[in-house]
Protein backbone atom coordinates (compact mmCIF):
# COMPACT_ATOMS: atom_id res chain seq x y z
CA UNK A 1 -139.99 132.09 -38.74
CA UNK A 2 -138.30 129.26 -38.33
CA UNK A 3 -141.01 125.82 -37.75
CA UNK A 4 -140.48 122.08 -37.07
CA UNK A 5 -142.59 118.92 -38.96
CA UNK A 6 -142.51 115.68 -36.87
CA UNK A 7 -142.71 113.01 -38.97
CA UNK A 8 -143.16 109.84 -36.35
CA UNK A 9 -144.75 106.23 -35.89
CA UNK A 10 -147.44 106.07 -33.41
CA UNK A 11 -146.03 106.52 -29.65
CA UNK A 12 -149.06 105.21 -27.30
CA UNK A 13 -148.72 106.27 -23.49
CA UNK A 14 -151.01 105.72 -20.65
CA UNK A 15 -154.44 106.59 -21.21
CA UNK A 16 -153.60 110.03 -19.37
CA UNK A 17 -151.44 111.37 -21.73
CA UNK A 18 -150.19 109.18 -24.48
CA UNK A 19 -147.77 110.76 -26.96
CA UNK A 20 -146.66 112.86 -24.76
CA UNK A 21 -142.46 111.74 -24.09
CA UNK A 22 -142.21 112.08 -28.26
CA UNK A 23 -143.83 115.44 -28.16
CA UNK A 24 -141.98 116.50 -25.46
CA UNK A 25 -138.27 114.96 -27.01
CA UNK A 26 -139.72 116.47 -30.36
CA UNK A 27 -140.20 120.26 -28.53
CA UNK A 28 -136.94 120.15 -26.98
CA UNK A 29 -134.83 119.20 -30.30
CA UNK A 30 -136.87 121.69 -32.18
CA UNK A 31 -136.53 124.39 -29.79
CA UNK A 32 -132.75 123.71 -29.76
CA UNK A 33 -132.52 123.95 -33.60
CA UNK A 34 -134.22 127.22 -33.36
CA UNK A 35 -137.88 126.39 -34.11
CA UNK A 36 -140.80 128.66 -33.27
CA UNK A 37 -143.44 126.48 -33.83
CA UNK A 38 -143.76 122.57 -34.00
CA UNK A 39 -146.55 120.77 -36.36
CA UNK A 40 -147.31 117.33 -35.07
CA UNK A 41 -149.03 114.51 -37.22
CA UNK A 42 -152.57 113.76 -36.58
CA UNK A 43 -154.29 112.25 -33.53
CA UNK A 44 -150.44 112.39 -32.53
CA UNK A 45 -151.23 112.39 -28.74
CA UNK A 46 -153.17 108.98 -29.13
CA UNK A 47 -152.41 107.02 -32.77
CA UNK A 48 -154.53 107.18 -35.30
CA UNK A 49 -156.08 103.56 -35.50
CA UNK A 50 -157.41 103.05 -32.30
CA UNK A 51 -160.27 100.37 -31.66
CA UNK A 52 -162.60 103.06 -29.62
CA UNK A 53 -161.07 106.37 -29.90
CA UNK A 54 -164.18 107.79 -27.15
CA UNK A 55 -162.18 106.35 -24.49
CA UNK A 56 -159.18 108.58 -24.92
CA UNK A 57 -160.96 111.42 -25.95
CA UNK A 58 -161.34 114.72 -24.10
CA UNK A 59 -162.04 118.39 -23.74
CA UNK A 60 -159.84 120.67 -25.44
CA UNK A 61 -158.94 121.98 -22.34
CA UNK A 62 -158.30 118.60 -20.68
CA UNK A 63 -155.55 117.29 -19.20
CA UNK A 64 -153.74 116.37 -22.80
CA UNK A 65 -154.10 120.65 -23.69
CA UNK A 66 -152.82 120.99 -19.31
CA UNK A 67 -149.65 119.11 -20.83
CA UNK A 68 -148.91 120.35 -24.47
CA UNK A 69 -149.21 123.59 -22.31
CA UNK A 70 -146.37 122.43 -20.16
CA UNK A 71 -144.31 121.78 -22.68
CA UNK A 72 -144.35 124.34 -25.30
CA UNK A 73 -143.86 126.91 -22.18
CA UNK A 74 -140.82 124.72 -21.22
CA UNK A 75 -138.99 125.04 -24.50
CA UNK A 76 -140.74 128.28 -25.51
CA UNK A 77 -142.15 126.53 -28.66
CA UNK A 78 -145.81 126.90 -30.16
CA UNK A 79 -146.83 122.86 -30.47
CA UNK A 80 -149.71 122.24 -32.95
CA UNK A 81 -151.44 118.45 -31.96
CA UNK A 82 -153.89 116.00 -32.60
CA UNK A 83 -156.46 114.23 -30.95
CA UNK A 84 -159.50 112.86 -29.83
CA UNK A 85 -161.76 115.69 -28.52
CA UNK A 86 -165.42 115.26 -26.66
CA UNK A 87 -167.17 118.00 -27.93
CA UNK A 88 -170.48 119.09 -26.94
CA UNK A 89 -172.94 116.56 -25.90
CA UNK A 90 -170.36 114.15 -26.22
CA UNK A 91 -169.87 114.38 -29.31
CA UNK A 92 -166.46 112.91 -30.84
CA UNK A 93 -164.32 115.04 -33.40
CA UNK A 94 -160.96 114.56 -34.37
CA UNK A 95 -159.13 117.87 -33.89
CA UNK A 96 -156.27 119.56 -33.73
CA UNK A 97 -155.06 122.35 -31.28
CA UNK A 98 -153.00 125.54 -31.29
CA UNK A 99 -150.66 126.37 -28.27
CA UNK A 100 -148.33 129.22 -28.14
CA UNK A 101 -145.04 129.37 -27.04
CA UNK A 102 -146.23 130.68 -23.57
CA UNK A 103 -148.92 127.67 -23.48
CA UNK A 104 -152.18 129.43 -24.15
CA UNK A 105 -154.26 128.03 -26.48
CA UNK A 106 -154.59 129.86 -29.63
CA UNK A 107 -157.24 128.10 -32.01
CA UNK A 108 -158.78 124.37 -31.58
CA UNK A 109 -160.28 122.93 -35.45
CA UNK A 110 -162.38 119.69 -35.70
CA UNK A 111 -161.96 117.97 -39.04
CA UNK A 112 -164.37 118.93 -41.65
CA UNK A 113 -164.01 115.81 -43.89
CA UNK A 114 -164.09 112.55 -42.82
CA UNK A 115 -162.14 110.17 -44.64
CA UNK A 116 -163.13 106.47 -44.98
CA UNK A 117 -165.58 104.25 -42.99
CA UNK A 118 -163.24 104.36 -40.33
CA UNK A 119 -163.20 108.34 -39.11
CA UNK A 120 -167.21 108.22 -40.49
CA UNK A 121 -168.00 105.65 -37.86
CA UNK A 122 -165.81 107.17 -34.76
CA UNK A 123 -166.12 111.05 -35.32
CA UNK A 124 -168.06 114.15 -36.34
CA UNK A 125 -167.48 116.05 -38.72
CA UNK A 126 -166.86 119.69 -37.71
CA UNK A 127 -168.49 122.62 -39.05
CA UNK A 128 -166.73 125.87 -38.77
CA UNK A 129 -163.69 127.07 -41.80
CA UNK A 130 -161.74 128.74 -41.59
CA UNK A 131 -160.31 128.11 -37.97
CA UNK A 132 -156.64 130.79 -37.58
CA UNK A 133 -154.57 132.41 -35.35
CA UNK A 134 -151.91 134.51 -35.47
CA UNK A 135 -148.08 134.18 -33.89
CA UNK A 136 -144.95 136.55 -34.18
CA UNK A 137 -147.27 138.69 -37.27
CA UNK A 138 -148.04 135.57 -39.06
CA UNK A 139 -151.37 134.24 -39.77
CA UNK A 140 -151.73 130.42 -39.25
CA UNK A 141 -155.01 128.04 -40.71
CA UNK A 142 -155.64 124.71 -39.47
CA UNK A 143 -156.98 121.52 -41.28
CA UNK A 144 -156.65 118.30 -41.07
CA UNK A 145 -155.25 115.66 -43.44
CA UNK A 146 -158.34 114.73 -45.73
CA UNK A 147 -159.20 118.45 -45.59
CA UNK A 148 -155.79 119.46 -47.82
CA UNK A 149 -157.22 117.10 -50.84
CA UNK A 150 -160.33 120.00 -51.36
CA UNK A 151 -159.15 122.73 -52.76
CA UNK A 152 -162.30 124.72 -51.45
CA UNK A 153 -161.13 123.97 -48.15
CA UNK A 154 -157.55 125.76 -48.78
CA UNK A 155 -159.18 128.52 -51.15
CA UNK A 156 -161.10 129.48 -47.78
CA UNK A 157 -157.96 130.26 -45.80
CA UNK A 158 -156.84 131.81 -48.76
CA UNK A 159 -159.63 134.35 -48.82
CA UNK A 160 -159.72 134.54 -45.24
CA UNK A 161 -155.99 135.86 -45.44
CA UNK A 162 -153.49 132.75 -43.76
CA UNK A 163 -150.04 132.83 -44.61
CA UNK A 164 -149.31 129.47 -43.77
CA UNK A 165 -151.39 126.34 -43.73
CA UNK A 166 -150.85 123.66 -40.93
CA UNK A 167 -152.13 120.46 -42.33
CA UNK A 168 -151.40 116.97 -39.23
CA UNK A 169 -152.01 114.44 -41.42
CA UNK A 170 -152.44 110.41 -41.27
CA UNK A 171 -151.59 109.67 -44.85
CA UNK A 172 -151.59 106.23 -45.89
CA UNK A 173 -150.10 104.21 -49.27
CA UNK A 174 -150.97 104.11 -52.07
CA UNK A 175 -151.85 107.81 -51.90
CA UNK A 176 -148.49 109.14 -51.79
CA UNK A 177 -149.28 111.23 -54.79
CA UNK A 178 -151.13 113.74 -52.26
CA UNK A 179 -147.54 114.46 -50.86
CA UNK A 180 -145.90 114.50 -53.52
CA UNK A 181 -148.14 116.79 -56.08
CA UNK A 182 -151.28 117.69 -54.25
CA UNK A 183 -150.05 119.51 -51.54
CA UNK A 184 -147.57 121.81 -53.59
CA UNK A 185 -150.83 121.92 -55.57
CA UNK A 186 -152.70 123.92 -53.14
CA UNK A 187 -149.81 125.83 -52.51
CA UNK A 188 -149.14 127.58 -55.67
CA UNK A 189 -152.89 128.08 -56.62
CA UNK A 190 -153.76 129.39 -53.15
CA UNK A 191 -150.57 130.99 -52.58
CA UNK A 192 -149.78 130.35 -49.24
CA UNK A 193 -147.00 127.76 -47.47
CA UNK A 194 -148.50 124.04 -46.46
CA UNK A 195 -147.35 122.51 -43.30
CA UNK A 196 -147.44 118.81 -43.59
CA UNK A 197 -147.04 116.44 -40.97
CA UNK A 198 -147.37 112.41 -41.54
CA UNK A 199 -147.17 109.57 -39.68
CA UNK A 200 -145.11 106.61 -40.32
CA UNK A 201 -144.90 102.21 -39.78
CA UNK A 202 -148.59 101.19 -39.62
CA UNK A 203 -151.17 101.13 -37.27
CA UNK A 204 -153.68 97.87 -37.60
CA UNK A 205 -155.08 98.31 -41.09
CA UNK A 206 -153.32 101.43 -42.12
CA UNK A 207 -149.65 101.67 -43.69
CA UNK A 208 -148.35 105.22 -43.45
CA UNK A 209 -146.41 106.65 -46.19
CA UNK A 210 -144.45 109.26 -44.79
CA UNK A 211 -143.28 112.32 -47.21
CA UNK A 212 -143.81 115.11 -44.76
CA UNK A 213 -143.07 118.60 -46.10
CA UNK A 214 -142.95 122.21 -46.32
CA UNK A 215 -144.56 123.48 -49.10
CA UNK A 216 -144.36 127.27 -50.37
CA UNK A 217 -146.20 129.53 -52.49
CA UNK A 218 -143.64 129.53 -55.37
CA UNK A 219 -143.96 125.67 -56.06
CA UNK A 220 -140.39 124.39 -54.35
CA UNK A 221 -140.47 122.16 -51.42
CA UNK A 222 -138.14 123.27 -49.02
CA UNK A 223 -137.94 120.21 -47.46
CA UNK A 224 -139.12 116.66 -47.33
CA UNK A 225 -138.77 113.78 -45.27
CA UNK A 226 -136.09 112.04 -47.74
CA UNK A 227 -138.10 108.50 -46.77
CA UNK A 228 -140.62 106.55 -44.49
CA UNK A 229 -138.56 106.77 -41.27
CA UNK A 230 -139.58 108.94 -37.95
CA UNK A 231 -137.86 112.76 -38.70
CA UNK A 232 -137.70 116.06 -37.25
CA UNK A 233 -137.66 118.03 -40.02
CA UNK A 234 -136.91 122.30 -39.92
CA UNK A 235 -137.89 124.79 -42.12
CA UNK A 236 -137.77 128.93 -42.74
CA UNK A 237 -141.03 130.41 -43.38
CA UNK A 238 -140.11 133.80 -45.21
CA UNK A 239 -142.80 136.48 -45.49
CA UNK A 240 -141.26 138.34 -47.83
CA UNK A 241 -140.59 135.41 -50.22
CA UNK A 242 -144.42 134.98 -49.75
CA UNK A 243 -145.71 138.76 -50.61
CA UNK A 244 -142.97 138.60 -53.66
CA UNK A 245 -144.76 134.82 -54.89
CA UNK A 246 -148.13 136.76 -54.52
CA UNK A 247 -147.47 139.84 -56.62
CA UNK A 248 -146.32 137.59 -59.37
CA UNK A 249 -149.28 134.97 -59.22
CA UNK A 250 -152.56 137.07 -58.47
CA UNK A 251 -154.86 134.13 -58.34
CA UNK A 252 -157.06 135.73 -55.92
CA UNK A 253 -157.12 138.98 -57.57
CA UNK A 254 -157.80 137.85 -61.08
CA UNK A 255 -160.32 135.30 -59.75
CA UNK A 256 -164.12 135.53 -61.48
CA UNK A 257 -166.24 133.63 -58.36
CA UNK A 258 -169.35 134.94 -60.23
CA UNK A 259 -168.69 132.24 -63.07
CA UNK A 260 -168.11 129.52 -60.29
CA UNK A 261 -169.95 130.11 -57.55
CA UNK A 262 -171.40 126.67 -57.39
């Protein structure tokens, strides 16, 4: 399978549905480079540093989902997006939502760690890992940014069986080193492919570093935003290069959980 990172700066619309010309520009040129699934960076429907993220927040099935819908149908593309949900009680959680290529939502996951004073004032934390879904016989696992840097968090959709990790992130400097060695971290010792999706250019207090990439099982990087600028970047996803990186690292198998269970 064939999927598409967006690496972009924020792109603020009205409060109805802001984001929504770059995802739609971003669907289309995926789609036409033969894409099956785009990843998005997080909160990419609204920016990430927003002064009262509440007031663009909504229902995953609001009228943010009604348009994502619209558009992966359009270009036949699954779209995987961030933003602000209202959750029960009115409860705010930064998510990110599934759609499939014939707009039906597949899986919605709310961030399960926070990071910084910022997200711990806005949002709440979610409380349900793994969240997956499956497309063309391949299992997909959502997290969000932060969530990537705990490797129980990724050992969980490890166990749980995903094939290939979806991580929108908002990734700022000087933590490039997450990019760069982390993420091909969890990779290799979880054994699955990492799907990560940055923003760039800053938002108020927040300089984002860029360095989106695909990483896979085996420990290569098969490709990477070359610098900090807004890219489309496309990928292959190859089950059988990921059954083959499995037989010949059997982390899982040879793992002893009764000598770290804690």
């Amino acid at each position: 399978m064939r999927i598409a990172l967006h690496q972009t700066r924020s792109q603020p619309g009205t409060p109805g549905s802001p984001g929504l010309t770059a995802l739609e520009n971003a669907a289309r040129e995926a789609a036409a480079r033969g894409a099956r699934l785009l990843v998005t960076p997080e909160l990419s429907l609204t920016g990430y540093a927003l002064p009262d993220p509440a007031q663009l927040a909504e229902p995953a099935q609001g009228p943010g989902a009604a348009a994502v819908s619209r558009i992966a149908r359009q270009h036949g593309v699954a779209i995987a997006y961030g933003y602000p949900e209202r959750g029960e009680g009115g409860a705010l959680h930064n998510s990110v939502q599934l759609i499939g290529p014939d707009g039906a939502a597949r899986a919605n996951y709310r961030k399960t760690h926070l990071y910084g004073p910022y997200e711990a004032e806005h949002y709440t934390p979610g409380d349900q890992l793994p969240v997956q879904a499956e497309l063309d016989g391949i299992r997909f696992g959502l997290l969000i940014c932060y969530d990537v840097e705990f490797p129980e968090a990724v050992r969980a959709h490890a166990l749980a069986g995903t094939d290939v990790l979806l991580v929108p992130t908002a990734l700022m400097r000087p933590y490039e080193t997450v990019a760069e060695t982390l993420v091909v971290a969890r990779a290799v010792e979880s054994q699955l492919y990492v799907a990560y999706a940055n923003r760039v250019d800053r938002e108020g207090e927040f300089d984002f570093a860029g360095l989106s990439c695909l990483a896979a099982p085996d420990g290569t990087v098969p490709v990477r935003a070359a610098g900090s600028g807004e890219a489309l970047l496309v990928a292959d996803i190859d089950p059988a290069a990921l059954r083959a990186s499995r037989e010949r690292n059997p982390y899982l198998a040879d793992r002893r959980p009764e000598l770290y269970a804690h």
